[in-house]
PDB file of N, CA and C in Angstrom:
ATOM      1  N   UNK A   1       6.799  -3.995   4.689  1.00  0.00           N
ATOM      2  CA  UNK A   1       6.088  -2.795   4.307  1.00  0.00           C
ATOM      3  C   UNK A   1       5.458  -2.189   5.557  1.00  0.00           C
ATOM      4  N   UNK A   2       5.888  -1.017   5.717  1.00  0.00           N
ATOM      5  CA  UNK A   2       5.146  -0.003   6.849  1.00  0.00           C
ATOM      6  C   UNK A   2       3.996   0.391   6.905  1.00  0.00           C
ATOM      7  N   UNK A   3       2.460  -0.388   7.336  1.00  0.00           N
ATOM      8  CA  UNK A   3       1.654   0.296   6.879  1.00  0.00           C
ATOM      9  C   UNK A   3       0.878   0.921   8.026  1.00  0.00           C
ATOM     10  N   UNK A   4       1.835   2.055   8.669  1.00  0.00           N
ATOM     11  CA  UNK A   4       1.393   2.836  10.155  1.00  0.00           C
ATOM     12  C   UNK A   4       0.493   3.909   9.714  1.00  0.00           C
ATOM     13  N   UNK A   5       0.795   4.331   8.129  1.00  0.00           N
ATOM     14  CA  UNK A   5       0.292   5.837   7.166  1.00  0.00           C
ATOM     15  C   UNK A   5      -1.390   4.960   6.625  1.00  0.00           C
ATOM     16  N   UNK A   6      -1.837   3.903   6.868  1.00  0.00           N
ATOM     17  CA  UNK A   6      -2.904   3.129   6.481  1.00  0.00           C
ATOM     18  C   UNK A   6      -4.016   4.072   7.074  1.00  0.00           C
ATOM     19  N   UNK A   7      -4.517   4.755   6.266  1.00  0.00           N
ATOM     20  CA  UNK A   7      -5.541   5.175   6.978  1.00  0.00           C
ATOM     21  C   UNK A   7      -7.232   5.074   6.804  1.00  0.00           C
ATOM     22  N   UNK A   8      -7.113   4.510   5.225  1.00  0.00           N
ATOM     23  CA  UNK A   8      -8.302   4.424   4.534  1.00  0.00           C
ATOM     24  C   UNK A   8      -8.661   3.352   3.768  1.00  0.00           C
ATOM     25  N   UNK A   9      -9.288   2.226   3.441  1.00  0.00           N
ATOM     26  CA  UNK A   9      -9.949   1.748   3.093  1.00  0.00           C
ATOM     27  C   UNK A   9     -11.229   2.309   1.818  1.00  0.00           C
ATOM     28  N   UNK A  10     -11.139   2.038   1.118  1.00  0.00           N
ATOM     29  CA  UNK A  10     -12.272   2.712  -0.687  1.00  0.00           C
ATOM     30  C   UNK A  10     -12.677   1.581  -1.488  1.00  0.00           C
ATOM     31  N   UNK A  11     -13.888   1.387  -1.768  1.00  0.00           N
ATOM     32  CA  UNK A  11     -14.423   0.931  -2.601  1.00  0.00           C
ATOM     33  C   UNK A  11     -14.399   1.638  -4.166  1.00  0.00           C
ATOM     34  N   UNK A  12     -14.029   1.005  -4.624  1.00  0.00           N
ATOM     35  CA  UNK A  12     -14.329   1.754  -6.373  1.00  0.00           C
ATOM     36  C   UNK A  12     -14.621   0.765  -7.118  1.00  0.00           C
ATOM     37  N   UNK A  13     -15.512   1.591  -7.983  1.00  0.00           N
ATOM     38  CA  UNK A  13     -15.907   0.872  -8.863  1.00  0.00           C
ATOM     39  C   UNK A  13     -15.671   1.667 -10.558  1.00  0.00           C
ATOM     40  N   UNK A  14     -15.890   0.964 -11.307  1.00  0.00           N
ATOM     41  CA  UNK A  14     -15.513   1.499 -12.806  1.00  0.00           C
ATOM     42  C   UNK A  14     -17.113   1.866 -13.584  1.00  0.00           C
ATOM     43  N   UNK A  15     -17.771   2.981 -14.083  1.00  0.00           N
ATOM     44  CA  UNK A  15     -18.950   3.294 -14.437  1.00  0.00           C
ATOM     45  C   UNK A  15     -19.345   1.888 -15.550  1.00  0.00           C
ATOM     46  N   UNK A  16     -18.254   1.563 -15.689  1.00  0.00           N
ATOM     47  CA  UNK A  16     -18.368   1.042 -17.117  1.00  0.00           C
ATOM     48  C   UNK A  16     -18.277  -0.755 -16.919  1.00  0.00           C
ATOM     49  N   UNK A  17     -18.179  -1.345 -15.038  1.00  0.00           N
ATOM     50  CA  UNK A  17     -17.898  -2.456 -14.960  1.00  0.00           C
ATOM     51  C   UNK A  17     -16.399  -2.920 -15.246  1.00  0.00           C
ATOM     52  N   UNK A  18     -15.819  -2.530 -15.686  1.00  0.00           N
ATOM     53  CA  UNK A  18     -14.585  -2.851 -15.675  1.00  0.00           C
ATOM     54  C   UNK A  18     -13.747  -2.640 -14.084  1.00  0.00           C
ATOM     55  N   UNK A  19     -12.563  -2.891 -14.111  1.00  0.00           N
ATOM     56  CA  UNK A  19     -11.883  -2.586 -13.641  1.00  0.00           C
ATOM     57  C   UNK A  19     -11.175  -1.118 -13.301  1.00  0.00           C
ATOM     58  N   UNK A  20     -11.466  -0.459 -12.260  1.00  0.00           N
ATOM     59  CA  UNK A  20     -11.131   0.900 -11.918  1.00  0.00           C
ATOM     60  C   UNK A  20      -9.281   1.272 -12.107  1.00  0.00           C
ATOM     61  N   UNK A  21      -9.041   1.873 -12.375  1.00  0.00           N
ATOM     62  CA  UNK A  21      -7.554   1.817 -12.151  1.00  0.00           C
ATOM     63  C   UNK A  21      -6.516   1.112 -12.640  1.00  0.00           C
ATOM     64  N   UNK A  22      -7.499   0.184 -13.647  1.00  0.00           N
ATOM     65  CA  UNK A  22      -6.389  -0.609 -14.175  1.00  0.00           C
ATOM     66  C   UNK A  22      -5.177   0.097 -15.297  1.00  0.00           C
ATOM     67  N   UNK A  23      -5.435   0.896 -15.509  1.00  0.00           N
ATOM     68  CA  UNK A  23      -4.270   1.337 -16.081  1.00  0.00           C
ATOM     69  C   UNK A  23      -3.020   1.979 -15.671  1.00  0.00           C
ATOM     70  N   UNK A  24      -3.524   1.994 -14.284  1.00  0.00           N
ATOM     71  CA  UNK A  24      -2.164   2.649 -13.388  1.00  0.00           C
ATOM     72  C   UNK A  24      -1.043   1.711 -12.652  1.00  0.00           C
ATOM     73  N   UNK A  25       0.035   2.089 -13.232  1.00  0.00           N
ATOM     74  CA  UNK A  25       0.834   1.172 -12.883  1.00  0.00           C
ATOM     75  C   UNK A  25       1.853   1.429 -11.376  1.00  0.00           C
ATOM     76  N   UNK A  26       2.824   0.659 -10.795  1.00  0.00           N
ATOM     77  CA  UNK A  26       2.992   0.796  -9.823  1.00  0.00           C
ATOM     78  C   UNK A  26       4.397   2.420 -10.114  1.00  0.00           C
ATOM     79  N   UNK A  27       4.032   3.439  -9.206  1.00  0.00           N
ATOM     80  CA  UNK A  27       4.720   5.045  -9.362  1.00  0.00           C
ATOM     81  C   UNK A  27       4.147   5.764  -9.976  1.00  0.00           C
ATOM     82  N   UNK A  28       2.906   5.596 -10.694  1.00  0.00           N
ATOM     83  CA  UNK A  28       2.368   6.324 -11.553  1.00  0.00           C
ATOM     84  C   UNK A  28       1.606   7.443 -10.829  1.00  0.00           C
ATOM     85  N   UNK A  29       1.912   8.624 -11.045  1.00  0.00           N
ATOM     86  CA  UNK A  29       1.016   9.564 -10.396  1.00  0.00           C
ATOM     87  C   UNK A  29      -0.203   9.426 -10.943  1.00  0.00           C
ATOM     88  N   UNK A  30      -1.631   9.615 -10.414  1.00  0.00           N
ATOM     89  CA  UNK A  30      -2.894   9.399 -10.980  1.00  0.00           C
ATOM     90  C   UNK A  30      -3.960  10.163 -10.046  1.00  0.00           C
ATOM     91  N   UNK A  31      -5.376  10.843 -10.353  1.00  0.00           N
ATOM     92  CA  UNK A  31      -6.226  11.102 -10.058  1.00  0.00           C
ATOM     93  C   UNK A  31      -7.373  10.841  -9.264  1.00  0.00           C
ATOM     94  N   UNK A  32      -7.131  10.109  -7.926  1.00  0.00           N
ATOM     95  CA  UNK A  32      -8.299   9.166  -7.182  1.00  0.00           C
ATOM     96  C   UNK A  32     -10.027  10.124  -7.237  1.00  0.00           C
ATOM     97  N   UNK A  33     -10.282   9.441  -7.979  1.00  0.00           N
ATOM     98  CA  UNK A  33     -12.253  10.045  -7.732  1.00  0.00           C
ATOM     99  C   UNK A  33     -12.794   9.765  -6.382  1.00  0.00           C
ATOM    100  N   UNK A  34     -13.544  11.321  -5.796  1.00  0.00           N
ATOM    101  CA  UNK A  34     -14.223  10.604  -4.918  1.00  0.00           C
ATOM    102  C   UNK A  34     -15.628  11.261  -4.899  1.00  0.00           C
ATOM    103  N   UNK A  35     -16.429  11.015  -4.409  1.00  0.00           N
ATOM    104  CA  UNK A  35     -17.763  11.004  -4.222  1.00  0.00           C
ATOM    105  C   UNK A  35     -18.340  12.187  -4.327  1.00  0.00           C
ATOM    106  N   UNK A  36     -18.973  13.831  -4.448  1.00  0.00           N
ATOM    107  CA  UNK A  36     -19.353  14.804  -4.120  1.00  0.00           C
ATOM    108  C   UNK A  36     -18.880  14.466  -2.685  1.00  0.00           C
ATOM    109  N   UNK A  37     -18.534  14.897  -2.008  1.00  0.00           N
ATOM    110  CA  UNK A  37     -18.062  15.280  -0.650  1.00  0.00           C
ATOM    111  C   UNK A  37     -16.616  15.331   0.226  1.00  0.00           C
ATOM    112  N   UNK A  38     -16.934  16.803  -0.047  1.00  0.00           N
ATOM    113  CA  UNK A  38     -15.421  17.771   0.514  1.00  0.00           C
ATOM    114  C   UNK A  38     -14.903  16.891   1.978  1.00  0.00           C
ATOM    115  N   UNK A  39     -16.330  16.696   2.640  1.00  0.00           N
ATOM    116  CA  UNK A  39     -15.278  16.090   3.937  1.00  0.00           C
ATOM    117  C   UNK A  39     -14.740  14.805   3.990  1.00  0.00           C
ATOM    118  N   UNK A  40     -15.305  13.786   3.451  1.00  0.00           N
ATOM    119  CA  UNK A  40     -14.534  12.747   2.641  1.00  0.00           C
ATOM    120  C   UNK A  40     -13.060  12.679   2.558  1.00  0.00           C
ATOM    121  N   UNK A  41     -13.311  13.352   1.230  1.00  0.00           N
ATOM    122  CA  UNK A  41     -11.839  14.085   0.775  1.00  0.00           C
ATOM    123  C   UNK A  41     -11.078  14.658   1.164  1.00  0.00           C
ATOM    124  N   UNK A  42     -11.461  14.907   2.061  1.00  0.00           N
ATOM    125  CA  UNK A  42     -10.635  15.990   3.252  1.00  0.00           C
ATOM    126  C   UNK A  42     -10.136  15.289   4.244  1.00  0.00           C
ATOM    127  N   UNK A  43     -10.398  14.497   4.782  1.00  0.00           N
ATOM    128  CA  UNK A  43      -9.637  13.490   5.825  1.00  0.00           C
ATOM    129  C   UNK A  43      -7.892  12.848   5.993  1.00  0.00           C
ATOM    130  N   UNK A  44      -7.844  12.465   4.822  1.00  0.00           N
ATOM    131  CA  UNK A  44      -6.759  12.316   4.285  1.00  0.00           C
ATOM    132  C   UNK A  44      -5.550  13.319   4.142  1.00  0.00           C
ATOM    133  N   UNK A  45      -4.510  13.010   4.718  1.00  0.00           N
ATOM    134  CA  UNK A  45      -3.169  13.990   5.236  1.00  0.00           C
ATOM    135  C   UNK A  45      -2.353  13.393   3.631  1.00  0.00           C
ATOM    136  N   UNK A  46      -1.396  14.415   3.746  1.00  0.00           N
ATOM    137  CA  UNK A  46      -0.215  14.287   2.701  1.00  0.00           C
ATOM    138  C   UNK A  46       0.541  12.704   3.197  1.00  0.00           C
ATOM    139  N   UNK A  47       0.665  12.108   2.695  1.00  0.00           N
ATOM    140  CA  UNK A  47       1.665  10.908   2.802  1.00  0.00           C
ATOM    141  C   UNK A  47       0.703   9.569   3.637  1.00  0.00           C
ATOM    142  N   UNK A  48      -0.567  10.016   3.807  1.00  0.00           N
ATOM    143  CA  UNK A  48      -1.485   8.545   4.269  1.00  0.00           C
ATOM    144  C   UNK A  48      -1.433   7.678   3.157  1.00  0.00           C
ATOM    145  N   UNK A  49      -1.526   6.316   3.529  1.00  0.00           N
ATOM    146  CA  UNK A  49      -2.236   5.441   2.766  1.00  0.00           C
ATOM    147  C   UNK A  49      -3.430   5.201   2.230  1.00  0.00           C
ATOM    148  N   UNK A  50      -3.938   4.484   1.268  1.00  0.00           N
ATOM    149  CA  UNK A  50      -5.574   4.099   1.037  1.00  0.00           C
ATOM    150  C   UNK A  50      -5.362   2.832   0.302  1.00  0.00           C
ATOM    151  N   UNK A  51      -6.068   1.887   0.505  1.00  0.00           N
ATOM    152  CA  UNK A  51      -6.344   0.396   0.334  1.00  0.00           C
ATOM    153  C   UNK A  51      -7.203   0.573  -0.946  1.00  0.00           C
ATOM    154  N   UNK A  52      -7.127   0.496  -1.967  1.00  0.00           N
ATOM    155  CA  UNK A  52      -8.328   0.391  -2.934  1.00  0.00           C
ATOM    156  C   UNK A  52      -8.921  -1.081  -3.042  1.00  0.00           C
ATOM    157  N   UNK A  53     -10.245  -0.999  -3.218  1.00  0.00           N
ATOM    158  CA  UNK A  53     -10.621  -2.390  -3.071  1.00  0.00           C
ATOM    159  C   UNK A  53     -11.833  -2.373  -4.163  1.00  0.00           C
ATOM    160  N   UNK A  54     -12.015  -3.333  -5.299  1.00  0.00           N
ATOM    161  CA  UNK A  54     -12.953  -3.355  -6.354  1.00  0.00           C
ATOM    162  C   UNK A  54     -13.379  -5.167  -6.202  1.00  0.00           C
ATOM    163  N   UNK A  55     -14.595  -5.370  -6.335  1.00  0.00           N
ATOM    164  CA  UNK A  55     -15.004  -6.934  -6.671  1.00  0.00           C
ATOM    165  C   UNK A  55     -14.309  -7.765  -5.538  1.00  0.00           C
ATOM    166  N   UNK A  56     -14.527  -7.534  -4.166  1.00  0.00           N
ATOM    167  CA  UNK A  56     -13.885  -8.013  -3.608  1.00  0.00           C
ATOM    168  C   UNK A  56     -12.484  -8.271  -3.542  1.00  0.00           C
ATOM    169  N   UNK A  57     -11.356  -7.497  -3.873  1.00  0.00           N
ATOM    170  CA  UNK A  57     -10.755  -7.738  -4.175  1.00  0.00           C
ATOM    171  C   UNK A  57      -9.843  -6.193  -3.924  1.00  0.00           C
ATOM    172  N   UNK A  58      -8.270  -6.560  -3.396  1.00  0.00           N
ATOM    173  CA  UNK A  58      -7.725  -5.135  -2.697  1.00  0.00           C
ATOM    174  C   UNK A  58      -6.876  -5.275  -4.059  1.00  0.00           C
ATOM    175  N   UNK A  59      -6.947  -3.650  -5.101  1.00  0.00           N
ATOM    176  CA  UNK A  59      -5.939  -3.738  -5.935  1.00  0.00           C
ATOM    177  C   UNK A  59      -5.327  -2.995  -6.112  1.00  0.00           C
ATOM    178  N   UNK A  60      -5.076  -2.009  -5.090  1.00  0.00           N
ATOM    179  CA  UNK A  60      -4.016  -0.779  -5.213  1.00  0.00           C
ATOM    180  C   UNK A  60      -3.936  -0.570  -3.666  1.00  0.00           C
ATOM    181  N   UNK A  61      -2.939   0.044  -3.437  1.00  0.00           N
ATOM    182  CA  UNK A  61      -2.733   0.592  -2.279  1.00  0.00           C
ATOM    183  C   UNK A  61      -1.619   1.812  -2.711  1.00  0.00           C
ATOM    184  N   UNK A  62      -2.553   3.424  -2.377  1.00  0.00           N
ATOM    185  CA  UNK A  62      -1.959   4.228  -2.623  1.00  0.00           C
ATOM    186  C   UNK A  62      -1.424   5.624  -1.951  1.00  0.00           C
ATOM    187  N   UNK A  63      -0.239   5.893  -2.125  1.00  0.00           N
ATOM    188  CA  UNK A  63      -0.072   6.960  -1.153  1.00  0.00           C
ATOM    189  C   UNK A  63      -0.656   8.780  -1.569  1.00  0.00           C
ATOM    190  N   UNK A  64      -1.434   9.387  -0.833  1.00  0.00           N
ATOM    191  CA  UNK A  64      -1.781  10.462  -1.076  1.00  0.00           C
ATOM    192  C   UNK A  64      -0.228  11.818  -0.838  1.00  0.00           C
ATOM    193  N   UNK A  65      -0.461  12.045  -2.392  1.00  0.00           N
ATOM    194  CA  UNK A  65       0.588  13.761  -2.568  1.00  0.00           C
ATOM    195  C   UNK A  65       0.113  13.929  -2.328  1.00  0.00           C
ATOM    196  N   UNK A  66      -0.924  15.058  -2.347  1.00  0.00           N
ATOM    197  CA  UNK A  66      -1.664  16.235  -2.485  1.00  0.00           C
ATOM    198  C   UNK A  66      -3.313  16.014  -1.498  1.00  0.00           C
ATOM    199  N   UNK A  67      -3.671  16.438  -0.624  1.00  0.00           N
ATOM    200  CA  UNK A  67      -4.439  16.338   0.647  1.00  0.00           C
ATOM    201  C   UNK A  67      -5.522  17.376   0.179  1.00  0.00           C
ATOM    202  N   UNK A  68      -5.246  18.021  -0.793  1.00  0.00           N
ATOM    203  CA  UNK A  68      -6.379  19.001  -1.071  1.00  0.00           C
ATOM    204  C   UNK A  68      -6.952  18.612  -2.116  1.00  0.00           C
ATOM    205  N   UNK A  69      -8.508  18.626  -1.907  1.00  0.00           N
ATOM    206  CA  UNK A  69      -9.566  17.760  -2.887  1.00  0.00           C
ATOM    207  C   UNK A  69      -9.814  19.131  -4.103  1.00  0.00           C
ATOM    208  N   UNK A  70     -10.070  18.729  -5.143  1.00  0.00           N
ATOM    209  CA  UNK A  70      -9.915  19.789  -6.463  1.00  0.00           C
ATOM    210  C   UNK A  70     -10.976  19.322  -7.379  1.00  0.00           C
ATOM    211  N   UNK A  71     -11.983  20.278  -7.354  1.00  0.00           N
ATOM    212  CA  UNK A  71     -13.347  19.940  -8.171  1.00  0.00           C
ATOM    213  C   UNK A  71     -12.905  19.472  -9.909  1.00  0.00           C
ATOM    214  N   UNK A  72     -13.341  18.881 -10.293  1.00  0.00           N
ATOM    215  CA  UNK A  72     -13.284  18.422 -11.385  1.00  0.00           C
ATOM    216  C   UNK A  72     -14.500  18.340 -12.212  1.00  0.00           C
ATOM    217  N   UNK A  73     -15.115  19.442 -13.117  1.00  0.00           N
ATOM    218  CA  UNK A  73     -16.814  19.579 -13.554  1.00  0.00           C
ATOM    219  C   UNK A  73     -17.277  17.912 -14.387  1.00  0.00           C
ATOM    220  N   UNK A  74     -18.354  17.683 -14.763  1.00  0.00           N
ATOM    221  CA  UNK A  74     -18.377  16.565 -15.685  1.00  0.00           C
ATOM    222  C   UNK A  74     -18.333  15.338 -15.377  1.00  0.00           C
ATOM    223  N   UNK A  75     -17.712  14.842 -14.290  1.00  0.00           N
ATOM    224  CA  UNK A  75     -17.343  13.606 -13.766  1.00  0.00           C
ATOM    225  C   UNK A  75     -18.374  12.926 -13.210  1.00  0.00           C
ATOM    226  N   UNK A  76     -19.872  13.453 -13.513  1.00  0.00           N
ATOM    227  CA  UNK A  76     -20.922  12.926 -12.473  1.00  0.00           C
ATOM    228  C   UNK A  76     -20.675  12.922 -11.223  1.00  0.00           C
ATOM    229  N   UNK A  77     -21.057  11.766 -10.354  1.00  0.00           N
ATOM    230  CA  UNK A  77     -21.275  12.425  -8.894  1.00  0.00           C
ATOM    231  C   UNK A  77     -19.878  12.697  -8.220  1.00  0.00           C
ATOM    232  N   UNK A  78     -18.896  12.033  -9.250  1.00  0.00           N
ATOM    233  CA  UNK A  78     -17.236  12.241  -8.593  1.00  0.00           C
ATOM    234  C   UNK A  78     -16.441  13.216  -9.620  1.00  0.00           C
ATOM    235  N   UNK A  79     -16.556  14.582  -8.942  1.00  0.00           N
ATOM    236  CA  UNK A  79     -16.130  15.643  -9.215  1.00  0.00           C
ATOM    237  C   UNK A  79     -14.747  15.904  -8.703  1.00  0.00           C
ATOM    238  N   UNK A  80     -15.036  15.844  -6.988  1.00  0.00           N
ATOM    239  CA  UNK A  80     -13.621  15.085  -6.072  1.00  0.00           C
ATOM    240  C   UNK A  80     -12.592  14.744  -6.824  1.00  0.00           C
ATOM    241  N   UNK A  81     -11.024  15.338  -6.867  1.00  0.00           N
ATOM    242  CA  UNK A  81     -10.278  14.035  -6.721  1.00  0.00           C
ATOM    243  C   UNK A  81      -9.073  14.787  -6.068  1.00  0.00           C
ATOM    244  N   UNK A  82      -8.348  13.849  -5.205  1.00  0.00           N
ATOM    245  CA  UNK A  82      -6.639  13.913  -4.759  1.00  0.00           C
ATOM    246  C   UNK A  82      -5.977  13.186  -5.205  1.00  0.00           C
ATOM    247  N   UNK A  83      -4.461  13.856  -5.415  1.00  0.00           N
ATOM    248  CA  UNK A  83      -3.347  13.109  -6.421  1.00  0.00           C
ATOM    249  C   UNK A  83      -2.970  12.042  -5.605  1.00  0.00           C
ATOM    250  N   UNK A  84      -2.439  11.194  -5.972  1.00  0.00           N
ATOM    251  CA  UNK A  84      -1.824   9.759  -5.743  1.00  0.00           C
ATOM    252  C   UNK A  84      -0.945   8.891  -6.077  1.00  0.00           C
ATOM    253  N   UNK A  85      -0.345   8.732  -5.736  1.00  0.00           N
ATOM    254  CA  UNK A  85       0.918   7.343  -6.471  1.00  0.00           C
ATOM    255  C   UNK A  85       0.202   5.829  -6.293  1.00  0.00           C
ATOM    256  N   UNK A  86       0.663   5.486  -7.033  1.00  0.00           N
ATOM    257  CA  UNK A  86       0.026   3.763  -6.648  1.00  0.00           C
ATOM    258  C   UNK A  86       1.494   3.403  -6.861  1.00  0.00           C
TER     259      UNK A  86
END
């Protein structure tokens, strides 16, 4: 596995204690939350990597489609999100 596109490292967590993401399976396009902050979100190029990591523990590693962060109202402090494959 090539991981030269590795660019990020994320903590997540689930509001609810559970497990973040567990329902996404491996190709699944999905919604990464991120924090109120555009520049954050903004770092990230079309086709980088990101390491997801919950409970100690790395459980996704996903490639970013879409590089442009897209407000989402309601979500509490993670309004943020860019598309993703896991």
């Amino acid at each position: 596995m090539n991981l030269y596109r590795l660019k990020w490292t994320k903590n997540v967590r689930s509001s609810d204690g559970e497990w973040a993401y567990s329902e996404v399976k491996v190709s699944d396009l999905f919604k990464l939350a991120w924090k109120d902050n555009a520049t954050d979100a903004s770092k990230l190029d079309k086709d980088d990597l990101v390491l997801l990591r919950q409970k100690g523990f790395v459980t996704h590693l996903v490639k970013i489609l879409d590089h442009k962060p897209r407000c989402q109202t309601g979500t509490g402090d993670y309004d943020l999100s860019t598309g993703q494959k896991a």
